[in-house]
N, C-alpha and C. Protein backbone atom coordinates (compact mmCIF):
# COMPACT_ATOMS: atom_id res chain seq x y z
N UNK A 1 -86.71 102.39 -14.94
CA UNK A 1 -86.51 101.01 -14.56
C UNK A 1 -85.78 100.29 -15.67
N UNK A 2 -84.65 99.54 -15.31
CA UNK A 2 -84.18 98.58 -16.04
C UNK A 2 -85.26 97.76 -16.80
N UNK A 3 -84.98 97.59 -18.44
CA UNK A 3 -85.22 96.96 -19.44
C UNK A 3 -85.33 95.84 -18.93
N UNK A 4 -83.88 94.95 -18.67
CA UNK A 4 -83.81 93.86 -18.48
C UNK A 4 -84.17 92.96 -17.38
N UNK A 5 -85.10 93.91 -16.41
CA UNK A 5 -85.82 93.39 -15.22
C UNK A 5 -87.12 93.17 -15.17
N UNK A 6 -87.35 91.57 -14.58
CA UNK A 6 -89.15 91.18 -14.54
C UNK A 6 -89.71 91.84 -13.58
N UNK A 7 -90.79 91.77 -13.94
CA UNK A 7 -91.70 92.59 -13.00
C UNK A 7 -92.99 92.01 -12.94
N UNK A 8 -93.68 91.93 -11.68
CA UNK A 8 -94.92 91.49 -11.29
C UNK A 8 -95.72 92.14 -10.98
N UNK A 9 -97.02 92.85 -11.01
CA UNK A 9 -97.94 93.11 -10.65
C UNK A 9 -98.53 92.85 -9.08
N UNK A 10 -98.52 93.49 -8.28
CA UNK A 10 -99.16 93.05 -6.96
C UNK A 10 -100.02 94.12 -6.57
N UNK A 11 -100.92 93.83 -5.99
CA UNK A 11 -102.02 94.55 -5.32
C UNK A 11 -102.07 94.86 -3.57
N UNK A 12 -102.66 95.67 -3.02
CA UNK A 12 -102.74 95.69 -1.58
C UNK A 12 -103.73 96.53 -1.20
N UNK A 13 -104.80 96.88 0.27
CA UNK A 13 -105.53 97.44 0.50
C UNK A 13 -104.99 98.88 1.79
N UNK A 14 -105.11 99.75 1.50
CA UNK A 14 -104.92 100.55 2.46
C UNK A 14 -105.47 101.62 2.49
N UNK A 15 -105.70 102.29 3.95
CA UNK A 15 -106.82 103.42 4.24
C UNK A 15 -106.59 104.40 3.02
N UNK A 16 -107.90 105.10 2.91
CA UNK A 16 -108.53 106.00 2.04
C UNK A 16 -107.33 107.15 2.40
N UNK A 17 -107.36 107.45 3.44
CA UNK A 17 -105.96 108.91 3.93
C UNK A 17 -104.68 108.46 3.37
N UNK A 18 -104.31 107.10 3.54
CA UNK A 18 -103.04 106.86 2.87
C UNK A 18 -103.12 107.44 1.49
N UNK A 19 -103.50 106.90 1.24
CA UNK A 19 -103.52 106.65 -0.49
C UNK A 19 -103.68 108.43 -0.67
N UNK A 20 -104.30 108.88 0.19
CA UNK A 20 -104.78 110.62 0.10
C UNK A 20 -103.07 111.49 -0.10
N UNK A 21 -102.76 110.60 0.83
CA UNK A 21 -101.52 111.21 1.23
C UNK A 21 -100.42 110.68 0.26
N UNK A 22 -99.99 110.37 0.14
CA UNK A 22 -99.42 109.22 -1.12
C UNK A 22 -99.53 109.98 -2.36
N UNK A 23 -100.85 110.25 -2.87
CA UNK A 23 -101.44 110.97 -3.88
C UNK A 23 -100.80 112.22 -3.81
N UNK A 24 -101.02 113.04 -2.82
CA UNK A 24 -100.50 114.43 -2.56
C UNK A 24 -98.70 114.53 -2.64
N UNK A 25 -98.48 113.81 -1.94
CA UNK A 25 -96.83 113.54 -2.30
C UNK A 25 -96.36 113.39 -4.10
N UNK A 26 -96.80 111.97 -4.09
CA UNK A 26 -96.62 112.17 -5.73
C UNK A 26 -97.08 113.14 -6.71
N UNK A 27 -97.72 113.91 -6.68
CA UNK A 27 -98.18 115.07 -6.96
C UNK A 27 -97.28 116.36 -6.91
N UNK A 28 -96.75 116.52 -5.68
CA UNK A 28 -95.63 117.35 -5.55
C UNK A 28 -94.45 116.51 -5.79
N UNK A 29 -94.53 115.44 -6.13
CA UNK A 29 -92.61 115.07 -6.52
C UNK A 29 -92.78 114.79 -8.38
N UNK A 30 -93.93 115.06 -8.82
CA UNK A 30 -94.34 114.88 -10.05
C UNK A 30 -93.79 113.67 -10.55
N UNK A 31 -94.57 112.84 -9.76
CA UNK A 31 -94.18 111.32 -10.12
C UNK A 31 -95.64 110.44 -9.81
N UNK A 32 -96.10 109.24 -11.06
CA UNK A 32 -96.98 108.57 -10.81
C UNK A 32 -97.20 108.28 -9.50
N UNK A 33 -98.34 107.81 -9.11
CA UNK A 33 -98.53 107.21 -7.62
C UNK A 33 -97.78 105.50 -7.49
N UNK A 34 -97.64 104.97 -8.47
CA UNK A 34 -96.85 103.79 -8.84
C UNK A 34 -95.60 103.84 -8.31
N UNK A 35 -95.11 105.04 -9.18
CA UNK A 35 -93.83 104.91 -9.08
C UNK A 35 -93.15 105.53 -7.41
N UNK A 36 -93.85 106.25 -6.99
CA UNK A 36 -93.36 106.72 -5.46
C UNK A 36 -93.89 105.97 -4.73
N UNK A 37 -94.92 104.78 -4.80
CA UNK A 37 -94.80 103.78 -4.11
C UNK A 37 -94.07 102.18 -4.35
N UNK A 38 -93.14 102.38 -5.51
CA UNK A 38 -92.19 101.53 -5.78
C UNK A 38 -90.80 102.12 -5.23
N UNK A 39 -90.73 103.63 -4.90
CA UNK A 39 -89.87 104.03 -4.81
C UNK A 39 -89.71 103.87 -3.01
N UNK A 40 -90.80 103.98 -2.14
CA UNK A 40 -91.10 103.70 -1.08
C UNK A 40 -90.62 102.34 -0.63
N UNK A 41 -91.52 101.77 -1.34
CA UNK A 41 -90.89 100.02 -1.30
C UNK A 41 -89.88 99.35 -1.25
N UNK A 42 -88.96 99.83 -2.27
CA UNK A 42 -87.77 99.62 -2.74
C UNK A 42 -86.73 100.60 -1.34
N UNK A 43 -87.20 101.42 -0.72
CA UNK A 43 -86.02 102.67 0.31
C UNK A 43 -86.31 101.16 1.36
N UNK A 44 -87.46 100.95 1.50
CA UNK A 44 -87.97 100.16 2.94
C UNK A 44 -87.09 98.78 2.89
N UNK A 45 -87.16 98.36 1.56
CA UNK A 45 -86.60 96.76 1.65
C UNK A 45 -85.08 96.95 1.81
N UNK A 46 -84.46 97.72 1.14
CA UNK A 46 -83.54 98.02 1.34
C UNK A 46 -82.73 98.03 2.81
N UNK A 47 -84.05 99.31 3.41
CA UNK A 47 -83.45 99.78 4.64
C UNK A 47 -83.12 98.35 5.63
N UNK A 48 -84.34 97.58 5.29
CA UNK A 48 -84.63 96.42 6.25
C UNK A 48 -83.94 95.19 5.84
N UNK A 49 -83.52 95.21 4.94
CA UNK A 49 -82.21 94.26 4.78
C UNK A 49 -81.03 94.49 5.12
N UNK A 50 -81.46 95.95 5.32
CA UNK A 50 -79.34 96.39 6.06
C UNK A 50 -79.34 96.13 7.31
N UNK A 51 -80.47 96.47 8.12
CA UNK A 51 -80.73 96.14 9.57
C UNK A 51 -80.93 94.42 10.13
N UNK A 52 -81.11 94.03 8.77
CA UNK A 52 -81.64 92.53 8.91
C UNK A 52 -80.77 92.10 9.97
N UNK A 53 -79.14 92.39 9.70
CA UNK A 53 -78.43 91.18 10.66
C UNK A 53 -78.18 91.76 12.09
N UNK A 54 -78.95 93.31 12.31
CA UNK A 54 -78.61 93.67 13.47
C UNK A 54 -79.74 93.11 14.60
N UNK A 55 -80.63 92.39 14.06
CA UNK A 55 -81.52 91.75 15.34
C UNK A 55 -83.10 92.23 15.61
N UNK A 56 -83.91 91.26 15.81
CA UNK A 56 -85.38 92.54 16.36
C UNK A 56 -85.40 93.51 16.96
N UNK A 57 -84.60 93.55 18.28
CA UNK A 57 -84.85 94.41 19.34
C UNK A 57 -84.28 95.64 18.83
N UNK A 58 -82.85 95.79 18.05
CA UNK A 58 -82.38 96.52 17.48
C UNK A 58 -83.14 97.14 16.55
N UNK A 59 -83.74 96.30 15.41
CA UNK A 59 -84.37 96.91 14.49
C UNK A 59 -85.66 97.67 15.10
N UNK A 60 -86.53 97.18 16.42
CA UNK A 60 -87.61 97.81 16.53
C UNK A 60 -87.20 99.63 16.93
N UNK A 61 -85.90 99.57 17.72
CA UNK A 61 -85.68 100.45 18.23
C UNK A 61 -84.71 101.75 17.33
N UNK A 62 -84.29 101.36 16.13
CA UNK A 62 -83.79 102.13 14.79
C UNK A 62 -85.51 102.44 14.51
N UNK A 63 -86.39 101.62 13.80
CA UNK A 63 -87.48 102.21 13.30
C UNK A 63 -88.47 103.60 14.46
N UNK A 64 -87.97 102.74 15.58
CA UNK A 64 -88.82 104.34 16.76
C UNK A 64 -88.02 105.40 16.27
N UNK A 65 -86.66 105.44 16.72
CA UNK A 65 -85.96 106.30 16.51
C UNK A 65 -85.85 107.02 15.15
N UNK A 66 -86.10 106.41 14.13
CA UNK A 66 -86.49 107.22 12.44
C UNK A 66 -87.70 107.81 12.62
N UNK A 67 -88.75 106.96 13.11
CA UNK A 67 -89.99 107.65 13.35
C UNK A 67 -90.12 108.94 14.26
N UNK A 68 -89.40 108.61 15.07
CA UNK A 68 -89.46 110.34 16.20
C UNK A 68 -88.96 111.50 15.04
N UNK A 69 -87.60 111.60 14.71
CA UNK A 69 -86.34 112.32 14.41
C UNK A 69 -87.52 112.65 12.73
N UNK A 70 -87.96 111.55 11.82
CA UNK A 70 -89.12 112.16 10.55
C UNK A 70 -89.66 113.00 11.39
N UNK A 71 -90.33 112.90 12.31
CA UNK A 71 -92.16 113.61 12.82
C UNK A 71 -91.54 114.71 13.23
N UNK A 72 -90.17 114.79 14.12
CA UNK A 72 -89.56 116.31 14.70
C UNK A 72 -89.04 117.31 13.42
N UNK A 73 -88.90 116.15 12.53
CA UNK A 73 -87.89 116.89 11.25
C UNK A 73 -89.48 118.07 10.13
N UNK A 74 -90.10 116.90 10.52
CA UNK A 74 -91.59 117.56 9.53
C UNK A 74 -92.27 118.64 10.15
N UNK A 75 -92.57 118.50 11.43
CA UNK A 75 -93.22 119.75 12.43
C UNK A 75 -92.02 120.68 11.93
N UNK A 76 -90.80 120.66 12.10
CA UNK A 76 -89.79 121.93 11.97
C UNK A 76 -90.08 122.52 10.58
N UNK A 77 -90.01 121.41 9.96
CA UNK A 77 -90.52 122.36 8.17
C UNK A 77 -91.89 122.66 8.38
N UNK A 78 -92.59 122.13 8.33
CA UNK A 78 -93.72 122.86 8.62
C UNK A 78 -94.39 123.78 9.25
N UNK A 79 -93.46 124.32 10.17
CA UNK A 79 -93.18 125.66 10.89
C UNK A 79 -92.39 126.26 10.12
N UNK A 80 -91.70 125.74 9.65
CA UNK A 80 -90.65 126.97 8.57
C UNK A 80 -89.33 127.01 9.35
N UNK A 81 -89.50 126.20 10.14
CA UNK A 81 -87.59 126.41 11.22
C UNK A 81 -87.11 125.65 10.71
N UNK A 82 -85.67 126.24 10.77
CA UNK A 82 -84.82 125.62 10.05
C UNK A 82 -84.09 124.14 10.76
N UNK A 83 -83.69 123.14 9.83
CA UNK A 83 -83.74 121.95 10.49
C UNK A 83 -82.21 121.74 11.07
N UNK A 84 -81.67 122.78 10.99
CA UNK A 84 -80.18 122.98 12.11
C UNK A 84 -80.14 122.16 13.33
N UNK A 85 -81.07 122.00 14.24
CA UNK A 85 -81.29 121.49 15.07
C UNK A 85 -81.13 120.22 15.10
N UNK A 86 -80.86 119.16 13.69
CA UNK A 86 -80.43 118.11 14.04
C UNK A 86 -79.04 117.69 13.27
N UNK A 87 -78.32 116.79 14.31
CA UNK A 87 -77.46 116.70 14.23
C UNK A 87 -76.79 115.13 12.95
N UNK A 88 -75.77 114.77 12.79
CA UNK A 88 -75.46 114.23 11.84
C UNK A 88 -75.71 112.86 12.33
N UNK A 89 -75.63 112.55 14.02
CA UNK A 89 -75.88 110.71 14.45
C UNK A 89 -76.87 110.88 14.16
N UNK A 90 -78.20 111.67 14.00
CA UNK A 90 -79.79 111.76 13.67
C UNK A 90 -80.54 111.87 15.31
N UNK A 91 -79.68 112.80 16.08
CA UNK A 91 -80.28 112.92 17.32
C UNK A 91 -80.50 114.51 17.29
N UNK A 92 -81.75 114.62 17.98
CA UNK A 92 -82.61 116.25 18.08
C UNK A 92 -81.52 116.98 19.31
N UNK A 93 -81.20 118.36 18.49
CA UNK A 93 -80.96 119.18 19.77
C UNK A 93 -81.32 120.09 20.42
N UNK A 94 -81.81 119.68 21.15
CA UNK A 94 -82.67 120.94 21.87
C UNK A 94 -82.31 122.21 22.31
């Protein structure tokens, strides 16, 4: 992190599995739990400021669509198949 940047302290509450999971991640990316949830934070605000000017309905329907295409992308690694199957617009091919 930049020297020359303030920084605040904030707090938040979330389920016991999150944080489980969170933990386990940072763990395998050998990074504090801090920092991969600053790093989380920081992908999200990002993401959601680029979408900002495309609208709600738009944005609800980009976040389904990331959410399907992650969960299809994770079952495939987690089977061990290879993730060929998706394509570069971020649509599954069956």
């Amino acid at each position: 992190m930049e020297e020359d940047k303030k920084f605040k302290n904030i707090t938040f509450h979330c389920p016991v599995e999150l944080v489980e999971r969170i933990d386990r991640l940072a763990e395998k990316g050998d990074l504090p739990r801090s920092k991969l949830i600053f790093n989380l934070v920081e992908i999200g605000v990002d993401y959601l400021e680029a979408t900002e000017k495309v609208g709600i309905l738009q944005l609800a329907i980009l976040i389904r669509d990331a959410e399907g295409l992650l969960k299809t992308a994770s079952k495939k690694w987690k089977e061990r198949k290879s993730l060929n199957g998706l394509t570069d617009d971020g649509k599954i091919m069956t």
